[in-house]
C-alpha atoms as a PDB file:
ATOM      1  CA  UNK A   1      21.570  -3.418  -2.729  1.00  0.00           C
ATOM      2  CA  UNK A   2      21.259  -2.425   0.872  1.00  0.00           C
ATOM      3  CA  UNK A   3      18.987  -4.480   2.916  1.00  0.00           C
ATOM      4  CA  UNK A   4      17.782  -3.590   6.332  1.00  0.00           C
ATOM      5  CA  UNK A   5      18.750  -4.986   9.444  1.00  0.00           C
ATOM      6  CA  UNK A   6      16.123  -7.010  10.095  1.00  0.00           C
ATOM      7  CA  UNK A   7      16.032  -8.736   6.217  1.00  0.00           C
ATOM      8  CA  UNK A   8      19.602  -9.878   7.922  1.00  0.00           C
ATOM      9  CA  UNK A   9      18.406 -11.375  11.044  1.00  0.00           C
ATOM     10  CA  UNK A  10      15.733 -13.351   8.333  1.00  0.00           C
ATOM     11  CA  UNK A  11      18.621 -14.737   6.636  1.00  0.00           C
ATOM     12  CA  UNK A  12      20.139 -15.802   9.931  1.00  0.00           C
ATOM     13  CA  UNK A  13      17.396 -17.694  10.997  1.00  0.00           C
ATOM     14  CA  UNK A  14      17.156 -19.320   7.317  1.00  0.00           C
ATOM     15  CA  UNK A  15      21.044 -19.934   7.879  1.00  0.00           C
ATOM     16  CA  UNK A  16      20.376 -21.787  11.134  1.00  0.00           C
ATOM     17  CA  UNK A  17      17.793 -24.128   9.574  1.00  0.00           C
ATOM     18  CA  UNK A  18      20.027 -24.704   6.543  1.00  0.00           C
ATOM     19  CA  UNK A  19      22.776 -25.718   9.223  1.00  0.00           C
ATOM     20  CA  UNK A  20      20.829 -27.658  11.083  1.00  0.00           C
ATOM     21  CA  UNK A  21      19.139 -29.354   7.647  1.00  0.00           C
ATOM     22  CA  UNK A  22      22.843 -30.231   6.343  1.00  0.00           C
ATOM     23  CA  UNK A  23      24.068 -31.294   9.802  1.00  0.00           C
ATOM     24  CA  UNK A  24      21.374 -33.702  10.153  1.00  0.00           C
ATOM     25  CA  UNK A  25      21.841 -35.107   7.302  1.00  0.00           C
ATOM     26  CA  UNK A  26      25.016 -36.664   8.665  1.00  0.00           C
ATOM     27  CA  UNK A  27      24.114 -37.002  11.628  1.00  0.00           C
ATOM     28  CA  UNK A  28      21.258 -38.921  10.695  1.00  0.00           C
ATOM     29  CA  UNK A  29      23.115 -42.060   9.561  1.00  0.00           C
ATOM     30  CA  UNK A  30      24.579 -42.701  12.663  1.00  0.00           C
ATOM     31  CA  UNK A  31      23.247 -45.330  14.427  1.00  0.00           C
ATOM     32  CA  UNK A  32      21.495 -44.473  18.292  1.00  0.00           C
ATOM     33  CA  UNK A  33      24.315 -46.059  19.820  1.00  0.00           C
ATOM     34  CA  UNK A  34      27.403 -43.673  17.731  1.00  0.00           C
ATOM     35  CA  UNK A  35      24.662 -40.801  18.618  1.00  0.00           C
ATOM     36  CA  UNK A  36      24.824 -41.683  22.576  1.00  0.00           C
ATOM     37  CA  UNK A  37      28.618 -42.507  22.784  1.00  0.00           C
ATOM     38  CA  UNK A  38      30.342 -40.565  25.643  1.00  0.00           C
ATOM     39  CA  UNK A  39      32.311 -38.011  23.578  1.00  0.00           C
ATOM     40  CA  UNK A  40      34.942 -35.048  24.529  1.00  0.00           C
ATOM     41  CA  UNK A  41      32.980 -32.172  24.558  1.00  0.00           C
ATOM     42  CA  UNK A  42      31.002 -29.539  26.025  1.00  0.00           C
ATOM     43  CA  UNK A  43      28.068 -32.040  26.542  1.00  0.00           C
ATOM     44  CA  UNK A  44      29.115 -35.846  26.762  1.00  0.00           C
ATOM     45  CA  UNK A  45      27.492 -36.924  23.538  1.00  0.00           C
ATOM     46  CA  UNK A  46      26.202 -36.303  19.686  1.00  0.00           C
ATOM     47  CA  UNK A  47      22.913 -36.432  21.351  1.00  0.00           C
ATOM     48  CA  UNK A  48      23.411 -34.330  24.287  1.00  0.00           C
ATOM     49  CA  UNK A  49      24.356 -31.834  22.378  1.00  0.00           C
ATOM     50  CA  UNK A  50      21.797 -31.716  20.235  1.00  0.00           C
ATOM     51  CA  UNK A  51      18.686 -32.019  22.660  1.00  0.00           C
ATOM     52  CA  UNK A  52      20.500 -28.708  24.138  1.00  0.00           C
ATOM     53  CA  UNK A  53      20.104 -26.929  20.905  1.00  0.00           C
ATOM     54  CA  UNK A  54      16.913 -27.736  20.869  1.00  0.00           C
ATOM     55  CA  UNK A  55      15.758 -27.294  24.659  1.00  0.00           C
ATOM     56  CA  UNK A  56      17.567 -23.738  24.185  1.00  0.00           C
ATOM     57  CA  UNK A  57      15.886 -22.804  21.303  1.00  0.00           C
ATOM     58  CA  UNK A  58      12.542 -23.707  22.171  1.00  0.00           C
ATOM     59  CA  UNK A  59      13.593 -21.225  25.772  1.00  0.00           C
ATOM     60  CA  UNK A  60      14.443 -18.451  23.392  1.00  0.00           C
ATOM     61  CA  UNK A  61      11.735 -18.684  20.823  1.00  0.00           C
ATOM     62  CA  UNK A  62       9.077 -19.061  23.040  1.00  0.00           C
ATOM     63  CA  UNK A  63      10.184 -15.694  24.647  1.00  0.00           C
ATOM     64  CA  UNK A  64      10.332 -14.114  21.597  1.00  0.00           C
ATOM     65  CA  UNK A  65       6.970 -15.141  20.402  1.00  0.00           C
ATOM     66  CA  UNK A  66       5.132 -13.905  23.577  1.00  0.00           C
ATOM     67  CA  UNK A  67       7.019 -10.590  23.215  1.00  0.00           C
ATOM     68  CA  UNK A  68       5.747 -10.129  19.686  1.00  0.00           C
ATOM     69  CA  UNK A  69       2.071 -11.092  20.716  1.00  0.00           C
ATOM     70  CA  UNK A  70       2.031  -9.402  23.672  1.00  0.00           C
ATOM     71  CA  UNK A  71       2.035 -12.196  26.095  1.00  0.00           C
ATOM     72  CA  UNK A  72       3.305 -11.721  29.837  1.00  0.00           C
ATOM     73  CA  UNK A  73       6.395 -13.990  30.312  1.00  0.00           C
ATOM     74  CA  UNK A  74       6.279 -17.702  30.246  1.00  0.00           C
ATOM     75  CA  UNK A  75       5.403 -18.030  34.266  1.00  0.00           C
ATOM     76  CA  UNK A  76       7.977 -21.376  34.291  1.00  0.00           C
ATOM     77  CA  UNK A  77      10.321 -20.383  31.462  1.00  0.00           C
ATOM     78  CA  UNK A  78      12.368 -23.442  32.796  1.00  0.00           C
ATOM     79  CA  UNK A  79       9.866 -26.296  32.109  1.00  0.00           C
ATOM     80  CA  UNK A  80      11.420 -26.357  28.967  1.00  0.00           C
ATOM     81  CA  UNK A  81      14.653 -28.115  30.754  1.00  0.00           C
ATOM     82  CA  UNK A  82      13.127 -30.175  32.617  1.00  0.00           C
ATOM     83  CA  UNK A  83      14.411 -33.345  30.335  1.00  0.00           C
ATOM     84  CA  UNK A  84      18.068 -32.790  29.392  1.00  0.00           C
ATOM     85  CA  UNK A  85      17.067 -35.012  26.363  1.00  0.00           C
ATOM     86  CA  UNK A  86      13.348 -35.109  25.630  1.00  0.00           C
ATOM     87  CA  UNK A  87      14.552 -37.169  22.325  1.00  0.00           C
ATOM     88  CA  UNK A  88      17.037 -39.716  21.265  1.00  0.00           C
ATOM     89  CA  UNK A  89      15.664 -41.104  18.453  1.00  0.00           C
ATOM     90  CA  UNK A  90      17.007 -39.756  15.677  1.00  0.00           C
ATOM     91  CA  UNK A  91      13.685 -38.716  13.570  1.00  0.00           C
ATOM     92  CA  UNK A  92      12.411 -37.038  16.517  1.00  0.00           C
ATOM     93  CA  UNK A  93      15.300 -34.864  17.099  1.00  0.00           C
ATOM     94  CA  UNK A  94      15.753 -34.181  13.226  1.00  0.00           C
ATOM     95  CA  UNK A  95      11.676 -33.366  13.570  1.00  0.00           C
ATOM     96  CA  UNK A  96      11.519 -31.090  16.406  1.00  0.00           C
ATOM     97  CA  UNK A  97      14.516 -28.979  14.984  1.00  0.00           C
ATOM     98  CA  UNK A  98      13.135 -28.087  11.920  1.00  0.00           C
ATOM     99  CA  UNK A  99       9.718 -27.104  13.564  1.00  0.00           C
ATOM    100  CA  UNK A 100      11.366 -24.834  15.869  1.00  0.00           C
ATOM    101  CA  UNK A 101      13.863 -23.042  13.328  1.00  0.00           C
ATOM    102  CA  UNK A 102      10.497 -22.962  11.340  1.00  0.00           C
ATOM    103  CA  UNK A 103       8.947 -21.009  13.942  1.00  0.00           C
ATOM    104  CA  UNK A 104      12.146 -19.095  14.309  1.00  0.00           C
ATOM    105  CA  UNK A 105      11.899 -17.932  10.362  1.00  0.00           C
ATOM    106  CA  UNK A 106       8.187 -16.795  11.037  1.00  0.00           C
ATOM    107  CA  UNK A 107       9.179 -15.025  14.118  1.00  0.00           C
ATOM    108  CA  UNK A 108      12.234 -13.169  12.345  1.00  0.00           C
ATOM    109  CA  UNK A 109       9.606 -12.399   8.861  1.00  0.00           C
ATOM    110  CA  UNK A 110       7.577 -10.117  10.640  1.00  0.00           C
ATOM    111  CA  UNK A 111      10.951  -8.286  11.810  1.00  0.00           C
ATOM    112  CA  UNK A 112      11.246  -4.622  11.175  1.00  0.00           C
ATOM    113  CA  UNK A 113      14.292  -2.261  11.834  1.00  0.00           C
ATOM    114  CA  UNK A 114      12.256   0.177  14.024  1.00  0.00           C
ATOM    115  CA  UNK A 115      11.018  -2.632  16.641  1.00  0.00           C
ATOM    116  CA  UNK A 116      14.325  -4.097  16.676  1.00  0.00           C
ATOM    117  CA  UNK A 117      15.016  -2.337  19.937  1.00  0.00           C
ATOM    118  CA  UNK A 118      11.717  -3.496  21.632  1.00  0.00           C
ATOM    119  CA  UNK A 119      12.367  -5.361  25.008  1.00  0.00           C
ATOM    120  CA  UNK A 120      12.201  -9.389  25.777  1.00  0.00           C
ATOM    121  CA  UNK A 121      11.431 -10.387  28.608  1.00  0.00           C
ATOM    122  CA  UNK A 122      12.822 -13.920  30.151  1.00  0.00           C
ATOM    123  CA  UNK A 123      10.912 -14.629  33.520  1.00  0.00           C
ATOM    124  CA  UNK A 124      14.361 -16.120  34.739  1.00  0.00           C
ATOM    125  CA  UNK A 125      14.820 -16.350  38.647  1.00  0.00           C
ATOM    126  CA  UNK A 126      15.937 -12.750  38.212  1.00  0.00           C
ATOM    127  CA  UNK A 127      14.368 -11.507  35.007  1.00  0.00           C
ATOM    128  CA  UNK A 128      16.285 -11.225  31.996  1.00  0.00           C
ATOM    129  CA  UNK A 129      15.418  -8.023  29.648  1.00  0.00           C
ATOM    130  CA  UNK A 130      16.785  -8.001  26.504  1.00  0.00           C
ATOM    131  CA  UNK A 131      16.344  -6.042  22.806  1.00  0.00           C
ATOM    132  CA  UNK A 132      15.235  -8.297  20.244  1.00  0.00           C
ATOM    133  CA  UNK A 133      18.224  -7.938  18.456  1.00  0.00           C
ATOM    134  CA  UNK A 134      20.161  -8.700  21.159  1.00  0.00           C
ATOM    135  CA  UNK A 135      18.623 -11.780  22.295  1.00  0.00           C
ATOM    136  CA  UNK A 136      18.325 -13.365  18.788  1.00  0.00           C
ATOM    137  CA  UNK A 137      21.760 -12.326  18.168  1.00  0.00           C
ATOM    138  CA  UNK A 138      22.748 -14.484  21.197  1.00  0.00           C
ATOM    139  CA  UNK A 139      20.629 -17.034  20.079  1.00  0.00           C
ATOM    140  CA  UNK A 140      22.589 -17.497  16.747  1.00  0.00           C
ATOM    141  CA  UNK A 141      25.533 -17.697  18.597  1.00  0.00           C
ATOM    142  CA  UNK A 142      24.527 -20.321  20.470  1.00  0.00           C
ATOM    143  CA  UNK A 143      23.146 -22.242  17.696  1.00  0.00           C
ATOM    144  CA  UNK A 144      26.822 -21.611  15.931  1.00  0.00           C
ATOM    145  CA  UNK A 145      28.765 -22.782  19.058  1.00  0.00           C
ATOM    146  CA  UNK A 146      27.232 -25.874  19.777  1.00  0.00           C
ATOM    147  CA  UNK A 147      26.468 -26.734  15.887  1.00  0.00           C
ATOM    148  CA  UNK A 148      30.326 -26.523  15.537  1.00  0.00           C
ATOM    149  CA  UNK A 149      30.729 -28.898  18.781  1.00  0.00           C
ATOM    150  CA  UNK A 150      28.637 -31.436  16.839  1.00  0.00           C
ATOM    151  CA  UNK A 151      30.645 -30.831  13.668  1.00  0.00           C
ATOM    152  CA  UNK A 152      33.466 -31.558  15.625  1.00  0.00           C
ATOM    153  CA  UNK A 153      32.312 -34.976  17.579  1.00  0.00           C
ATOM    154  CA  UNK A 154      30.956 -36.031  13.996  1.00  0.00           C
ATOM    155  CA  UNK A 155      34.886 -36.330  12.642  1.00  0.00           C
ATOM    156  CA  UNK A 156      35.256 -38.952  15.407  1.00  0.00           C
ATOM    157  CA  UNK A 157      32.232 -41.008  13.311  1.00  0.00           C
ATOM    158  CA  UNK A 158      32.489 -42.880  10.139  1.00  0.00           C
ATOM    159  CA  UNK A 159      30.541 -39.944   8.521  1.00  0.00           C
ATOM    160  CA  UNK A 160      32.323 -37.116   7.315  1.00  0.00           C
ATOM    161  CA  UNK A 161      31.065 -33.807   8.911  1.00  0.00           C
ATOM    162  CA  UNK A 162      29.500 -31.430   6.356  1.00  0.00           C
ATOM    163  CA  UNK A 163      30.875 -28.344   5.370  1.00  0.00           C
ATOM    164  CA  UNK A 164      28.343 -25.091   7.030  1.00  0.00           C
ATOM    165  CA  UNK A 165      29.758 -22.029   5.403  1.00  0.00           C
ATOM    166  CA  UNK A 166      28.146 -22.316   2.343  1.00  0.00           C
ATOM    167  CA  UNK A 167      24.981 -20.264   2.852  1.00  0.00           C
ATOM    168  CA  UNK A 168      25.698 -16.888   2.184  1.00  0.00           C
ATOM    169  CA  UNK A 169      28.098 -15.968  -0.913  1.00  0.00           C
ATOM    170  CA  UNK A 170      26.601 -15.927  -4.265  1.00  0.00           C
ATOM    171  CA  UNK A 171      28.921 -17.911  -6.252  1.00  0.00           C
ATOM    172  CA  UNK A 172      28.288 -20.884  -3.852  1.00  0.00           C
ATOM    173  CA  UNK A 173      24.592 -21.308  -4.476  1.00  0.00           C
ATOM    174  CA  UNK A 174      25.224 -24.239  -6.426  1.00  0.00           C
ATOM    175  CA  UNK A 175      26.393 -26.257  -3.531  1.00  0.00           C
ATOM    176  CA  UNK A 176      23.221 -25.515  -1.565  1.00  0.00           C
ATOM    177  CA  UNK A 177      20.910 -26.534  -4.274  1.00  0.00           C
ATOM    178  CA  UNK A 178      19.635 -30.134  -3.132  1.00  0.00           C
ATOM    179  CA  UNK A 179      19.366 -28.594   0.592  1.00  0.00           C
ATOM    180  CA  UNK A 180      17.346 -25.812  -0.576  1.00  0.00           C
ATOM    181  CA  UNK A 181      15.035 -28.478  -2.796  1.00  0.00           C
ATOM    182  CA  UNK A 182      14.626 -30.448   0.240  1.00  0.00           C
ATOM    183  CA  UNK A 183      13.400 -27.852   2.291  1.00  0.00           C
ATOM    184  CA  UNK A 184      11.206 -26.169  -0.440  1.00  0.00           C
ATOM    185  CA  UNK A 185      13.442 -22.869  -0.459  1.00  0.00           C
ATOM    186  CA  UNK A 186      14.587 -20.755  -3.258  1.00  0.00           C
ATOM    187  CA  UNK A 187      17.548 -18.106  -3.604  1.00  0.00           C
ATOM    188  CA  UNK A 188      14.934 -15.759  -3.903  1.00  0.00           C
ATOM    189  CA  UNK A 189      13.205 -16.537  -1.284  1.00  0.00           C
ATOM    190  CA  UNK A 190      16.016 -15.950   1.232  1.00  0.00           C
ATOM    191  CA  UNK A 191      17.424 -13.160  -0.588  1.00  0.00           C
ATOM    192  CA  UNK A 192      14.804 -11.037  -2.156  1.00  0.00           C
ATOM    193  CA  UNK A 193      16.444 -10.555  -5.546  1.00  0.00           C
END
């Protein structure tokens, strides 16, 4: 069955929140000292790391929600930097991420092929204009690079990283059953069939 572009991008933005889901789920027994501990890596911590997620995706979605309801650009699209780690505790970070991937699923159902091309604009100190499609398909690739940075700092921890590549074959929807309970999802749901 061939789905459109757009039904893709959907199941991207489902993907991230899966990711994220699983991820904090072992990251989430660490205690706020292992999350804070200076670590070799892009950013200097667990933590770091994922407050940047976070403080990035909030940047991006808010862009692409304005877009959509015809909003001028955020005025001070960098307020939402202004604390390199608005959280620590763990909760809050777990929290916030799954209300902003929640807003990114809403943004990415009302998708359609033929607006895919529309522009986005980021009020950056020179403005950033960029096709929907291309900025969320930056935006997964952030989420990807610095996910997999976590992944990475979590094999220095007591707690085993979790495996992320389980989201999109068939024949491994077994092994994303409890995730998909826990955040009220179905196969269906995702996939349309």
């Amino acid at each position: 069955m061939n789905q459109p572009l757009s039904h893709h991008l959907l199941t991207m933005a489902y993907q991230n929140a899966w990711a994220n889901h699983r991820l904090a789920k072992a990251w989430g027994q660490l205690s706020a000292v292992e999350l804070a501990a200076p670590r070799v890596s892009f950013f200097p911590s667990i933590v770091a790391t994922l407050n940047h997620i976070l403080t990035c995706d909030w940047f991006y979605v808010d862009a692409l929600e304005r877009e959509r309801r015809g909003d001028e650009p955020h005025h001070d699209c960098y307020v939402f930097f202004k604390d390199d780690q608005p959280f620590t505790a763990a909760a809050d970070l777990k929290r916030e991420q799954a209300h902003v991937d929640n807003r990114l699923i809403a943004y990415c159902e009302q998708l359609r092929d033929a607006d895919l091309g529309r522009l986005v604009t980021i009020a950056r100190d020179t403005p950033q204009h960029d096709s929907r499609l291309r900025m969320l398909s930056h935006l997964f690739e952030h989420q990807i690079h610095h996910r997999g940075q976590v992944h990475v700092m979590l094999s220095a921890t007591a707690v085993k990283p979790p495996q992320l590549d389980e989201f999109f074959c068939v024949g491994e929807a077994g092994l994303r059953v409890e995730d998909f309970a826990e955040l009220g999802w179905t196969e269906e749901l995702i996939w349309g069939h």
